[in-house]
C-alpha atoms as a PDB file:
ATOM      1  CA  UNK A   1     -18.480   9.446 -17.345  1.00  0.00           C
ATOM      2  CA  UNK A   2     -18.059   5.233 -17.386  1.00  0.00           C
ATOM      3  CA  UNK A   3     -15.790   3.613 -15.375  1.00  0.00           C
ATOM      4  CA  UNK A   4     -14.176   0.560 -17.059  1.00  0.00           C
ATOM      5  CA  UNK A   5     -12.447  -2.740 -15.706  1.00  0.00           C
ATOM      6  CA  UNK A   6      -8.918  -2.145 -14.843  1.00  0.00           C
ATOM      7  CA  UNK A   7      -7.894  -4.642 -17.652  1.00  0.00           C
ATOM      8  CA  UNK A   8      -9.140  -2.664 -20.162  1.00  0.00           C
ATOM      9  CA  UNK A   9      -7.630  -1.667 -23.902  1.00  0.00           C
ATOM     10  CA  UNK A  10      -7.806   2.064 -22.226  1.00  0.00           C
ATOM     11  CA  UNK A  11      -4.969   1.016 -20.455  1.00  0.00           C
ATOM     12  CA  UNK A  12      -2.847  -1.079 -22.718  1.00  0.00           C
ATOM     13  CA  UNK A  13      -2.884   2.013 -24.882  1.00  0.00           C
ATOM     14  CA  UNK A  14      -1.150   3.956 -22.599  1.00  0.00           C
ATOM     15  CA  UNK A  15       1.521   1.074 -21.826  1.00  0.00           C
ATOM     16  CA  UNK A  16       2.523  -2.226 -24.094  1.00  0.00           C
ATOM     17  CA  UNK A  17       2.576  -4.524 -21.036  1.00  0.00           C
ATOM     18  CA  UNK A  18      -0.197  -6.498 -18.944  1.00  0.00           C
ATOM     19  CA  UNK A  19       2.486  -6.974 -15.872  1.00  0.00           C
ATOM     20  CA  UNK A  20       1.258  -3.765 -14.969  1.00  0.00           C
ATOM     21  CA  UNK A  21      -2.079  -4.505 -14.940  1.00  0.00           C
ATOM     22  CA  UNK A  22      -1.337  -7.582 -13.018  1.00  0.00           C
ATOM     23  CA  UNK A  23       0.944  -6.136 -10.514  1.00  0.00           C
ATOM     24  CA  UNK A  24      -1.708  -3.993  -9.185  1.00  0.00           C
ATOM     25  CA  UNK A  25      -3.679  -7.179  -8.444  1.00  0.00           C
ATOM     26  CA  UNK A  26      -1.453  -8.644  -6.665  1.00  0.00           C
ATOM     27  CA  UNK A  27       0.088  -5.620  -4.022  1.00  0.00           C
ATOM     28  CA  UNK A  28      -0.322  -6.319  -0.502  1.00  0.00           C
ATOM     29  CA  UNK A  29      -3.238  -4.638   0.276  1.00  0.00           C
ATOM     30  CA  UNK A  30      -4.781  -1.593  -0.263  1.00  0.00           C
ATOM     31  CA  UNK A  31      -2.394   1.055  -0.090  1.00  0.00           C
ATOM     32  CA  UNK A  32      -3.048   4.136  -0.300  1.00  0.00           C
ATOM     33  CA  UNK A  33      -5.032   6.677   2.025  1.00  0.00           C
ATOM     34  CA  UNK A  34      -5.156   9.724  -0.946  1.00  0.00           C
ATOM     35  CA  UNK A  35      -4.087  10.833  -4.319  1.00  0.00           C
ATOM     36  CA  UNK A  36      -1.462  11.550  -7.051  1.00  0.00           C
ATOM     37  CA  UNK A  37      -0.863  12.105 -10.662  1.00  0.00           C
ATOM     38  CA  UNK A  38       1.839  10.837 -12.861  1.00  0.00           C
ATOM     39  CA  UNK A  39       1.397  12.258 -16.027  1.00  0.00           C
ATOM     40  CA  UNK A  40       3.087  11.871 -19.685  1.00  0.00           C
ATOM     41  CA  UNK A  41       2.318  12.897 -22.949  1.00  0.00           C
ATOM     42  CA  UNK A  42      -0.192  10.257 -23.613  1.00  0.00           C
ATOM     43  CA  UNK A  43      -1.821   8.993 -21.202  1.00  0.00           C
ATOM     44  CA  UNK A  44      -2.900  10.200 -17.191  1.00  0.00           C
ATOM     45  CA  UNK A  45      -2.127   8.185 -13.865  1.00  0.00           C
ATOM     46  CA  UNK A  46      -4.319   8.840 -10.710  1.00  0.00           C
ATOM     47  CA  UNK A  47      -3.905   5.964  -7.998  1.00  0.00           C
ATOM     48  CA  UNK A  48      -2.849   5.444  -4.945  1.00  0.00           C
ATOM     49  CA  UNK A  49       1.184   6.530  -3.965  1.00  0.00           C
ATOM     50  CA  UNK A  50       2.379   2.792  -3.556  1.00  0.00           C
ATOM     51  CA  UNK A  51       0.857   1.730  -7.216  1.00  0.00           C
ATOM     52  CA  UNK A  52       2.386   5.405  -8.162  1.00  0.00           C
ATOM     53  CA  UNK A  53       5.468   4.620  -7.272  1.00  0.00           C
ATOM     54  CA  UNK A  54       5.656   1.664  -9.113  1.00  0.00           C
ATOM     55  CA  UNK A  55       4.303   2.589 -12.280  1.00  0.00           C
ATOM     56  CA  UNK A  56       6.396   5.206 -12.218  1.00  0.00           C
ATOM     57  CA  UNK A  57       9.217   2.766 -12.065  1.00  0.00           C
ATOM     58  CA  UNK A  58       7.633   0.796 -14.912  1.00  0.00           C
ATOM     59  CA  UNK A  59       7.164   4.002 -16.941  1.00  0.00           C
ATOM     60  CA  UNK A  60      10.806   5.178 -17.095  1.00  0.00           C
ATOM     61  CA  UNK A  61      11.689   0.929 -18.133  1.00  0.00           C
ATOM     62  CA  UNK A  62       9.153   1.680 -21.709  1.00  0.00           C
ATOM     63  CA  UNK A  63      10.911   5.280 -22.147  1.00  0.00           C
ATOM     64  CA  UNK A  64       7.674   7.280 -20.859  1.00  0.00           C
ATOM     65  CA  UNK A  65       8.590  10.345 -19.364  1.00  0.00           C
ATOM     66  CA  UNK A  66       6.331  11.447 -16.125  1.00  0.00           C
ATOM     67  CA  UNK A  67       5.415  14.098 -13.853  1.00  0.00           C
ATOM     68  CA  UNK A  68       4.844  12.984 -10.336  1.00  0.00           C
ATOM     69  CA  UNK A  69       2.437  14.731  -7.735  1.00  0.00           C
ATOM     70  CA  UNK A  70       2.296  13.817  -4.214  1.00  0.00           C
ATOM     71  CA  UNK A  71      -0.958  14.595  -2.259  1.00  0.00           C
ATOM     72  CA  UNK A  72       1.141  14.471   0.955  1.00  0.00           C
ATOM     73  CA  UNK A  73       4.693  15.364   2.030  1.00  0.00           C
ATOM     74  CA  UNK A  74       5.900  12.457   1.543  1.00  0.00           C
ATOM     75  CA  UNK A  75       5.952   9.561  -0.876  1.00  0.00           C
ATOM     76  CA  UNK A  76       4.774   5.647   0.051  1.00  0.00           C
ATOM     77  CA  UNK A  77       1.044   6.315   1.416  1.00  0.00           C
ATOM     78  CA  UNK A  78       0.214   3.312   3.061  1.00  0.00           C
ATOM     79  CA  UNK A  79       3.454   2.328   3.235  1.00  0.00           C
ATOM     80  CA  UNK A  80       4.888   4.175   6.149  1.00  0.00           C
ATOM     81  CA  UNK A  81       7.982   3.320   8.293  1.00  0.00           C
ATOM     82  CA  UNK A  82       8.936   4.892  11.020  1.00  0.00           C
ATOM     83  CA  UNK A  83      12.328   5.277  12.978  1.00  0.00           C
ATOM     84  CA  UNK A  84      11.963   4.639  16.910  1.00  0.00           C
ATOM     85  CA  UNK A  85      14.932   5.728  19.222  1.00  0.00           C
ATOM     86  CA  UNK A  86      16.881   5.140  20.646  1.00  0.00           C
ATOM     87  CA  UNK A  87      18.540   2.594  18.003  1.00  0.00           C
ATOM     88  CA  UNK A  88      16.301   3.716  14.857  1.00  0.00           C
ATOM     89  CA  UNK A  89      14.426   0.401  14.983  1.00  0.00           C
ATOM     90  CA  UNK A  90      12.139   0.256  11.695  1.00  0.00           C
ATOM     91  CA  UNK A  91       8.566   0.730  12.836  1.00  0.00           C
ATOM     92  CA  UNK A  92       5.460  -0.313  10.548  1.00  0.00           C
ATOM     93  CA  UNK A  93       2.514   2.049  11.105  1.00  0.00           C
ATOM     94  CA  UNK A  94       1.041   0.874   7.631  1.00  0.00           C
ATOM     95  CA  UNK A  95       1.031  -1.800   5.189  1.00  0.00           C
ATOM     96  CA  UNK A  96       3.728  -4.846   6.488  1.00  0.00           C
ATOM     97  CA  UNK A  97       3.082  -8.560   5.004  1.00  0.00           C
ATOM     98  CA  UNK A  98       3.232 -10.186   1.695  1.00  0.00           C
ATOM     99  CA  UNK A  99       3.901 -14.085   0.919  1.00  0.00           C
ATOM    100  CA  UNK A 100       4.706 -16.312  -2.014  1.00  0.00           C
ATOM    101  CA  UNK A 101       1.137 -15.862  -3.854  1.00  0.00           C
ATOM    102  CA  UNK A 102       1.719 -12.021  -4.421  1.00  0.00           C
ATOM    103  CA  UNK A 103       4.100 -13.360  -7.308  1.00  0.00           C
ATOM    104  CA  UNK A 104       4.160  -9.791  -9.387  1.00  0.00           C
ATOM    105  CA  UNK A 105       5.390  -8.154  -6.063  1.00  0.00           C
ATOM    106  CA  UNK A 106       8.061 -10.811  -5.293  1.00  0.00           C
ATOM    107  CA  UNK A 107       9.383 -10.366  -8.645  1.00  0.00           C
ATOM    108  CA  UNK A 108       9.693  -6.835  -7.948  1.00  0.00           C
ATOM    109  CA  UNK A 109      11.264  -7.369  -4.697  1.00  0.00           C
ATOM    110  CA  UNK A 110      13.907  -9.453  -6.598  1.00  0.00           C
ATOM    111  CA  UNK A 111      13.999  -6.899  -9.695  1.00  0.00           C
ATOM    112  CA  UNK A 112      15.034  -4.159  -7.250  1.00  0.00           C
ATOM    113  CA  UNK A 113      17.826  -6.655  -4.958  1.00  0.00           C
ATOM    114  CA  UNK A 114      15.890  -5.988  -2.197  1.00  0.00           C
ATOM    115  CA  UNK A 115      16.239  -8.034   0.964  1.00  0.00           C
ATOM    116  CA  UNK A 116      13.076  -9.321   3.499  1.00  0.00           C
ATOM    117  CA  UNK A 117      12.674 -11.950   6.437  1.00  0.00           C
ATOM    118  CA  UNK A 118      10.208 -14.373   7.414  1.00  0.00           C
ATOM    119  CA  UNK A 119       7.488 -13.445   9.759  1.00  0.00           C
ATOM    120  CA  UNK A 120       8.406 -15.391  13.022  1.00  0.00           C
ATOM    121  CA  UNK A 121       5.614 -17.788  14.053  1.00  0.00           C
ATOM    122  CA  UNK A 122       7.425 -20.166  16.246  1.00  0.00           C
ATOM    123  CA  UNK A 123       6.179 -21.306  20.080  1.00  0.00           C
ATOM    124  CA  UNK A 124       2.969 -21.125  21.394  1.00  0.00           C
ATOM    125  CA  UNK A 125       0.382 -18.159  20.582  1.00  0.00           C
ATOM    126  CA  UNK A 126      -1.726 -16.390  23.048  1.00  0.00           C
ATOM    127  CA  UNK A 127      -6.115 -16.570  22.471  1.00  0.00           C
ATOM    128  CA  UNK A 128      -7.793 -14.609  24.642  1.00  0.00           C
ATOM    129  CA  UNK A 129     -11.521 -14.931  24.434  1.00  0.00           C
ATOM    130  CA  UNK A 130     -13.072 -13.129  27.505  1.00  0.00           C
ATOM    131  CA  UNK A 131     -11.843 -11.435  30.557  1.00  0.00           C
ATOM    132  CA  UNK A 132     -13.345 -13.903  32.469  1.00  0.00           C
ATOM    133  CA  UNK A 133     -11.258 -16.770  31.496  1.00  0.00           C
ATOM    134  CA  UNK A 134      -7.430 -17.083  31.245  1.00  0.00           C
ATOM    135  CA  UNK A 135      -5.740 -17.395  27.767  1.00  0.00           C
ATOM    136  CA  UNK A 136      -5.417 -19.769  25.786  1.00  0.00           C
ATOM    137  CA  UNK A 137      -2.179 -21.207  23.771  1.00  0.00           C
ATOM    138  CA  UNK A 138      -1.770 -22.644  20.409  1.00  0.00           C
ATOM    139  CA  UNK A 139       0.661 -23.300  17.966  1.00  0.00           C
ATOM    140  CA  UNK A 140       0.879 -22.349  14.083  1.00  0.00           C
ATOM    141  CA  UNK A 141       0.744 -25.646  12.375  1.00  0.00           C
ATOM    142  CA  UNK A 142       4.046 -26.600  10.289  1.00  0.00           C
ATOM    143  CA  UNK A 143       2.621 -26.128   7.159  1.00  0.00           C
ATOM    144  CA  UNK A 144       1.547 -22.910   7.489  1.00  0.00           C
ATOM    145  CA  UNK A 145       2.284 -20.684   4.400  1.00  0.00           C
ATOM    146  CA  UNK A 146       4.820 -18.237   5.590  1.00  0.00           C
ATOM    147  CA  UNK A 147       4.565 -14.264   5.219  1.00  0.00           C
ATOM    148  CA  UNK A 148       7.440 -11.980   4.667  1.00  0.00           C
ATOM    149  CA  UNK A 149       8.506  -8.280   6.326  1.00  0.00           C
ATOM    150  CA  UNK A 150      11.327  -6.036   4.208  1.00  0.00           C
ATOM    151  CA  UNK A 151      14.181  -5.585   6.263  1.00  0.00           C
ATOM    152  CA  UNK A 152      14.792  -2.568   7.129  1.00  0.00           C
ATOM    153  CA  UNK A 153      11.256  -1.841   6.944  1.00  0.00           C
ATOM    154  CA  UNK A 154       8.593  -1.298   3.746  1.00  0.00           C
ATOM    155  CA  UNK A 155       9.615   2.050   3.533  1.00  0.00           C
ATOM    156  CA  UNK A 156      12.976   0.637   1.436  1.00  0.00           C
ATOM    157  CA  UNK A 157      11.074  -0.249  -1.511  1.00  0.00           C
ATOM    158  CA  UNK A 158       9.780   3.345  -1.822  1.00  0.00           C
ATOM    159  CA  UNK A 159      12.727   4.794  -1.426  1.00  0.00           C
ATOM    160  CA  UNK A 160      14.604   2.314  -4.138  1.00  0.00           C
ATOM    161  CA  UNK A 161      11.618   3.127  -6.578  1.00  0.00           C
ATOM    162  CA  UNK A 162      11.879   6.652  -6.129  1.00  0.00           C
ATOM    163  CA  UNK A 163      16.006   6.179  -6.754  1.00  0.00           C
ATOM    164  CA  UNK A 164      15.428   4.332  -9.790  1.00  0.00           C
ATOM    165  CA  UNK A 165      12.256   6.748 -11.183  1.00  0.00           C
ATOM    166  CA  UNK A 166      14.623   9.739 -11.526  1.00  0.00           C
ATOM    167  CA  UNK A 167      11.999  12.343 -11.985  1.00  0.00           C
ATOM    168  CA  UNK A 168      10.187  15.275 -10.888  1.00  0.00           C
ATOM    169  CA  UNK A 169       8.053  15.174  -8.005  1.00  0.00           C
ATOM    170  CA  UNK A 170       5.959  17.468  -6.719  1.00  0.00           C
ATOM    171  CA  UNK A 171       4.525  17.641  -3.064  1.00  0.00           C
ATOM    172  CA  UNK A 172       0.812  18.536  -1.716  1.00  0.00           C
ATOM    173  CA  UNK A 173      -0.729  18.091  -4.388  1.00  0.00           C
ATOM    174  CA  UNK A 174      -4.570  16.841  -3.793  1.00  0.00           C
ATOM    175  CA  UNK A 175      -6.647  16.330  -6.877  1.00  0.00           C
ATOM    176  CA  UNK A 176     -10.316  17.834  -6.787  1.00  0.00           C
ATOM    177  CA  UNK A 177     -12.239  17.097  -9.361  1.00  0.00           C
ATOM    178  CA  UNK A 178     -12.371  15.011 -12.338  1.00  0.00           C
ATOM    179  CA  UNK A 179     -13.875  15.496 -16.008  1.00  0.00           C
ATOM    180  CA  UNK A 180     -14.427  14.151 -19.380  1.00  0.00           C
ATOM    181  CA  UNK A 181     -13.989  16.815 -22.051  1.00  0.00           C
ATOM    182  CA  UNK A 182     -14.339  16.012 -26.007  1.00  0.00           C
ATOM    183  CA  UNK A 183     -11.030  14.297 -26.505  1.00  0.00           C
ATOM    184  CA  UNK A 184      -9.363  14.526 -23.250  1.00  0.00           C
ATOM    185  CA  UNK A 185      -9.625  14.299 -19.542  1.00  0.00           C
ATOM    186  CA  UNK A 186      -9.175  17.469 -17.183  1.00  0.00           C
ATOM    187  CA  UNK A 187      -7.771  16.825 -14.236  1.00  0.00           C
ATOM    188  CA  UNK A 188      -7.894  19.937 -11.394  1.00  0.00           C
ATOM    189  CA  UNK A 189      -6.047  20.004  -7.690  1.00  0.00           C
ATOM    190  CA  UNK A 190      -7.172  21.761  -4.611  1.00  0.00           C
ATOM    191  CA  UNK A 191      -5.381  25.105  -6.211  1.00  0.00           C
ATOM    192  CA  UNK A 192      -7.512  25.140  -9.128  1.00  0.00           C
ATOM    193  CA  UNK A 193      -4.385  24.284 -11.028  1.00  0.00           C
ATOM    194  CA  UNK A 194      -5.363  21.516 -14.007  1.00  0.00           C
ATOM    195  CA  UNK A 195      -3.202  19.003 -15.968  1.00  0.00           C
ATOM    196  CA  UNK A 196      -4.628  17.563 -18.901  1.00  0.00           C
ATOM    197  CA  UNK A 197      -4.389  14.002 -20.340  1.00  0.00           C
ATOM    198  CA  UNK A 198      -5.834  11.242 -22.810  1.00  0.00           C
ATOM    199  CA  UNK A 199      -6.196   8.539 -20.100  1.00  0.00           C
ATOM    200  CA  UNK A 200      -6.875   8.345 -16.688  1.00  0.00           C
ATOM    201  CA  UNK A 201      -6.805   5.428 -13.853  1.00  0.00           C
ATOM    202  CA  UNK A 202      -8.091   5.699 -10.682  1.00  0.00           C
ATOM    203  CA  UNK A 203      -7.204   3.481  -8.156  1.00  0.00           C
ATOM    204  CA  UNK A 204      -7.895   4.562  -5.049  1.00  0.00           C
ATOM    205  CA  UNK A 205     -10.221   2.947  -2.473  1.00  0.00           C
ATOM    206  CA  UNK A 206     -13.607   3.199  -4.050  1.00  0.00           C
ATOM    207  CA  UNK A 207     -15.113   4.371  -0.831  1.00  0.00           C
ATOM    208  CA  UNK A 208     -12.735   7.211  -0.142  1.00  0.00           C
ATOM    209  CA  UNK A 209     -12.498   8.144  -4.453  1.00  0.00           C
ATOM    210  CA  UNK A 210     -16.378   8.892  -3.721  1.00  0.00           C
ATOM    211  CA  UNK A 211     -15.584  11.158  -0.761  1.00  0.00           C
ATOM    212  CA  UNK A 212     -12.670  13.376  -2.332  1.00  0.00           C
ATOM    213  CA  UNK A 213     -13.642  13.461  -5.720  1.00  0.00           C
ATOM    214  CA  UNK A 214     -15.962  14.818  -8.287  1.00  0.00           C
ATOM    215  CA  UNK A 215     -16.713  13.615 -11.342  1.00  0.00           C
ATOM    216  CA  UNK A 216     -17.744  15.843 -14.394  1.00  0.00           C
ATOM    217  CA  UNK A 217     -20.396  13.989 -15.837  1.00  0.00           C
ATOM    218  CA  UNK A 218     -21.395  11.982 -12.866  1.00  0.00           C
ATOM    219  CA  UNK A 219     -20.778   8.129 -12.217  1.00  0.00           C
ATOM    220  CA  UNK A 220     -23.558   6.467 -12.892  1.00  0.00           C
ATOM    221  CA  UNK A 221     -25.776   5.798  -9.763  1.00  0.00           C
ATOM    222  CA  UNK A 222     -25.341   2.277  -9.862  1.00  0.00           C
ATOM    223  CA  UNK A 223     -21.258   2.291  -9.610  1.00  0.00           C
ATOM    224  CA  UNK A 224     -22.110   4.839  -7.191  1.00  0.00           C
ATOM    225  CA  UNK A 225     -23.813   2.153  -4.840  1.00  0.00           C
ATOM    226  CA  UNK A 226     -21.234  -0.292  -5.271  1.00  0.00           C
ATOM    227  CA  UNK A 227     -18.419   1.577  -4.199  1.00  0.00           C
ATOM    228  CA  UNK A 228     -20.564   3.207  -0.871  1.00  0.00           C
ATOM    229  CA  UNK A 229     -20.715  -0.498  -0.258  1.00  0.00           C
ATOM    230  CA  UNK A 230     -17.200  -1.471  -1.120  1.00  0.00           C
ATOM    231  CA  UNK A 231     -14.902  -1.482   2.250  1.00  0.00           C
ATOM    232  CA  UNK A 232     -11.377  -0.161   2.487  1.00  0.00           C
ATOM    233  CA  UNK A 233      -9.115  -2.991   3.636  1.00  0.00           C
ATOM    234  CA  UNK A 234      -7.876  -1.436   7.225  1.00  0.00           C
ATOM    235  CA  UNK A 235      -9.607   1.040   6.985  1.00  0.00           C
ATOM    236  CA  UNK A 236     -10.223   1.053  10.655  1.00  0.00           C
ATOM    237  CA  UNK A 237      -7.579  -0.342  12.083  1.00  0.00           C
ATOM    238  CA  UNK A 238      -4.882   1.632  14.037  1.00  0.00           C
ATOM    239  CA  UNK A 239      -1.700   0.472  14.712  1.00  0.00           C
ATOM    240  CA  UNK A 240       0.766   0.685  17.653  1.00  0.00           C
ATOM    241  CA  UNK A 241       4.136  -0.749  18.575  1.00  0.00           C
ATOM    242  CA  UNK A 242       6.520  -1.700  22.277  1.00  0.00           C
ATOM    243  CA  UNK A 243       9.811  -1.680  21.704  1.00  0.00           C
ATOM    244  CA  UNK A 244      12.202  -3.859  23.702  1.00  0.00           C
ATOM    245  CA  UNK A 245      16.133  -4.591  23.560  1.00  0.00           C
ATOM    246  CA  UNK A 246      15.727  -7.974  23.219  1.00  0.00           C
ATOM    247  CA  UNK A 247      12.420 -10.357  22.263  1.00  0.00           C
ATOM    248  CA  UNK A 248      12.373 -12.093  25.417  1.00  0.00           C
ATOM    249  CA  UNK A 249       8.908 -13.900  24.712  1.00  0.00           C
ATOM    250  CA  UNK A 250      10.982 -16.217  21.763  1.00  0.00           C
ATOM    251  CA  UNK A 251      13.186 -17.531  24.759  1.00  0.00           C
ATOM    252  CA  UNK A 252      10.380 -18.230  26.625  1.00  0.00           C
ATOM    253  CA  UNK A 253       8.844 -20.416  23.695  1.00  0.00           C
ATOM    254  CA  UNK A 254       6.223 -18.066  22.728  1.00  0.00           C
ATOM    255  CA  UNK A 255       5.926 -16.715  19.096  1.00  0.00           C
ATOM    256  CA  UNK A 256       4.754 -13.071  20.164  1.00  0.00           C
ATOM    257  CA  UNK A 257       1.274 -13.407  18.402  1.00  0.00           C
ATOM    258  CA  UNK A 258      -1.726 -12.624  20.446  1.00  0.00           C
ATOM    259  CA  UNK A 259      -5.498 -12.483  19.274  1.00  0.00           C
ATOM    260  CA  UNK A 260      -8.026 -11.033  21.635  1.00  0.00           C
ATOM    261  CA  UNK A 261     -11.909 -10.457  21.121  1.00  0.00           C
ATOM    262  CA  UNK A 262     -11.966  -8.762  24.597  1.00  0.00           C
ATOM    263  CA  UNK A 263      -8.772  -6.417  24.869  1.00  0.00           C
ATOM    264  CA  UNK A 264      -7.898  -2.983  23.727  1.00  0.00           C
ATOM    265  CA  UNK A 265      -5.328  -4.386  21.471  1.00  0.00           C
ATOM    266  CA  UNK A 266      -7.048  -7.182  19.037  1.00  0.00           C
ATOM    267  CA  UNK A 267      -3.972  -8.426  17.567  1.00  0.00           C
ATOM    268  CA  UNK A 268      -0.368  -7.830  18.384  1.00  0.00           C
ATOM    269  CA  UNK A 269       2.850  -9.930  16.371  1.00  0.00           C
ATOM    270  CA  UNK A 270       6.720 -10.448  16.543  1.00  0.00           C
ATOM    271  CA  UNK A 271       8.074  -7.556  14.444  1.00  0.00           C
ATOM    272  CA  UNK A 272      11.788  -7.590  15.282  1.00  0.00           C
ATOM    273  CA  UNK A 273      13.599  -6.143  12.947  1.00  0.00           C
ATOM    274  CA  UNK A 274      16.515  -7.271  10.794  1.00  0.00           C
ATOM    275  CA  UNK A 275      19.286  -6.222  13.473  1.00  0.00           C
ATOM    276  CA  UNK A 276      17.661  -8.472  16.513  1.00  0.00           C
ATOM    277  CA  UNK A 277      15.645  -5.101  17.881  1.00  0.00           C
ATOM    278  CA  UNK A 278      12.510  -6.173  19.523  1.00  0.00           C
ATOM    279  CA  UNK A 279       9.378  -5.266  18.585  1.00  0.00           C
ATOM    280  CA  UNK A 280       6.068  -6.410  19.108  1.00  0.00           C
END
C-alpha cells in the first residue's frame, strides 16, 4: 500500500475543488486525537473529526451524499469546549487560536456568520525564568500580528457544521484496520463491521495513524520511519483553566500572559470570554 501527497489527482477525483485540499493546510493545528469515516458512493474519508466535519460541510455544497462515523461520543475532536458553572463560561480544553494567515479557515468563519474576538495582549507580561529570581515583565510589541478566539467558544463552529451537514452520524465508531483490495479499499472498525470505498484519506497524526492502525499490505518501511519521527503538535500538553468574575489583572495593567521555564504551569493567557467572564 503507497501513501501519496495530500494534493494528489486521488483526491480531486473524489471532489472538483482544490479549496479542500487547501483548507486542510491551513486549520489551526492538528486536530484530532482519533478517527472517523465519511463515506459516499465514490470515494472514502478517514481524518481527523475537525477536517471531518468540514468536509462534510463541503460534501453536501457539490451534492455528495455521506455517512458520518464518530470514533467518540461526540463530534469536534480536538476541538473541545467546555461549560464551567456557575455562569456556563466557555472553557477551551483543546484547540483555541487562529490569525489572519489561516486564510481558508477565516473564509470559513465568514462563510458560516460566525463571530470571534481578539486575543487580549495588552499591559505588561509576566517571564519567569528560575525560582531563584523574581519575574520579569514585558510588553507585546504594537505590531504584533494578532490571534483570534470564537466567541462563545470553538465548539460553535462544530456545532454550525454539523447544522448545516444534515446527515447521518454515527457514534463509537473506531476504525481498525486498513486494506487495498483489487479495485477498492476495505475499511473495518473495532466490531469487525467494514465499509467499502474507491478512495481513502487519512489524516490523522502520523504518529498516532501508526499506533491504531493496520495497513493491509504494509507501508513501506521508509514512510514508516518518517512518521515514528513525525511529532503530534500538543501532543503533550495538558490544559487547565481559573475562573474569576471579573479579569482583575487587565485593571492592574497586566495582559494575563505568563511564560515560565520553572513552574508547574508553563504558559497561562487571558481567555475571557465574549460576555466579560474571566478566565485565565
Amino acid at each position: 500500500m503507497a501513501l501519496v501527497p495530500f494534493k494528489s489527482k486521488l483526491f480531486k477525483d473524489c471532489i472538483s475543488t482544490s479549496k479542500l485540499i487547501l483548507l486542510l493546510h491551513y486549520l489551526v493545528m492538528s486536530l484530532s486525537l482519533r478517527y472517523e469515516v465519511i463515506q459516499d458512493g465514490r470515494c472514502y474519508y478517514y481524518w481527523s473529526r475537525f477536517k471531518r466535519a468540514i468536509y462534510g460541510f463541503y460534501l453536501k455544497q457539490k451534492g455528495i451524499n455521506a455517512i458520518i462515523l464518530e470514533a467518540r461520543s461526540r463530534a469536534g475532536g480536538r476541538i473541545y469546549t467546555v461549560s464551567a458553572a456557575p455562569n456556563s463560561t466557555p472553557v477551551e480544553m483543546g484547540a483555541t487560536w487562529f490569525a489572519d494567515k489561516h486564510t481558508w479557515f477565516m473564509r470559513l468563519i465568514e462563510e458560516l456568520d460566525l463571530s470571534f474576538v481578539t486575543q487580549y495582549q495588552k499591559g505588561a507580561s509576566v517571564y519567569e525564568l528560575s525560582p531563584s529570581e523574581p519575574p520579569h515583565l514585558f510588553t507585546t510589541p504594537p505590531g504584533e500580528l494578532p490571534s483570534y478566539r470564537m466567541a462563545g467558544g470553538s465548539a460553535v463552529i462544530i456545532k454550525r457544521l454539523m447544522e448545516e451537514i444534515g446527515v447521518h452520524v454515527s457514534f463509537h465508531v473506531q476504525i481498525s484496520r486498513i486494506s487495498e483490495k483489487k479495485d477498492y479499499i476495505e475499511v473495518t472498525d473495532a466490531n469487525a463491521r467494514i465499509y467499502t470505498a474507491k478512495r481513502v484519506v487519512v489524516t490523522i497524526p502520523p504518529y498516532l495513524l501508526l499506533q491504531s492502525i493496520t495497513f493491509s499490505p504494509a507501508l513501506p518501511e521508509q514512510v514508516i520511519q518518517v512518521m515514528q519521527q513525525t511529532h503530534t503538535w500538543m501532543g503533550n500538553a495538558i490544559k487547565f483553566a481559573f475562573i474569576y468574575e471579573q479579569p482583575f489583572w487587565r485593571s492592574n495593567g497586566h495582559s494575563g500572559t505568563v511564560l515560565s521555564q520553572s513552574g508547574i504551569a508553563t504558559e497561562v493567557y487571558d481567555h475571557t470570554n465574549a460576555a466579560g467572564a474571566a478566565l485565565p
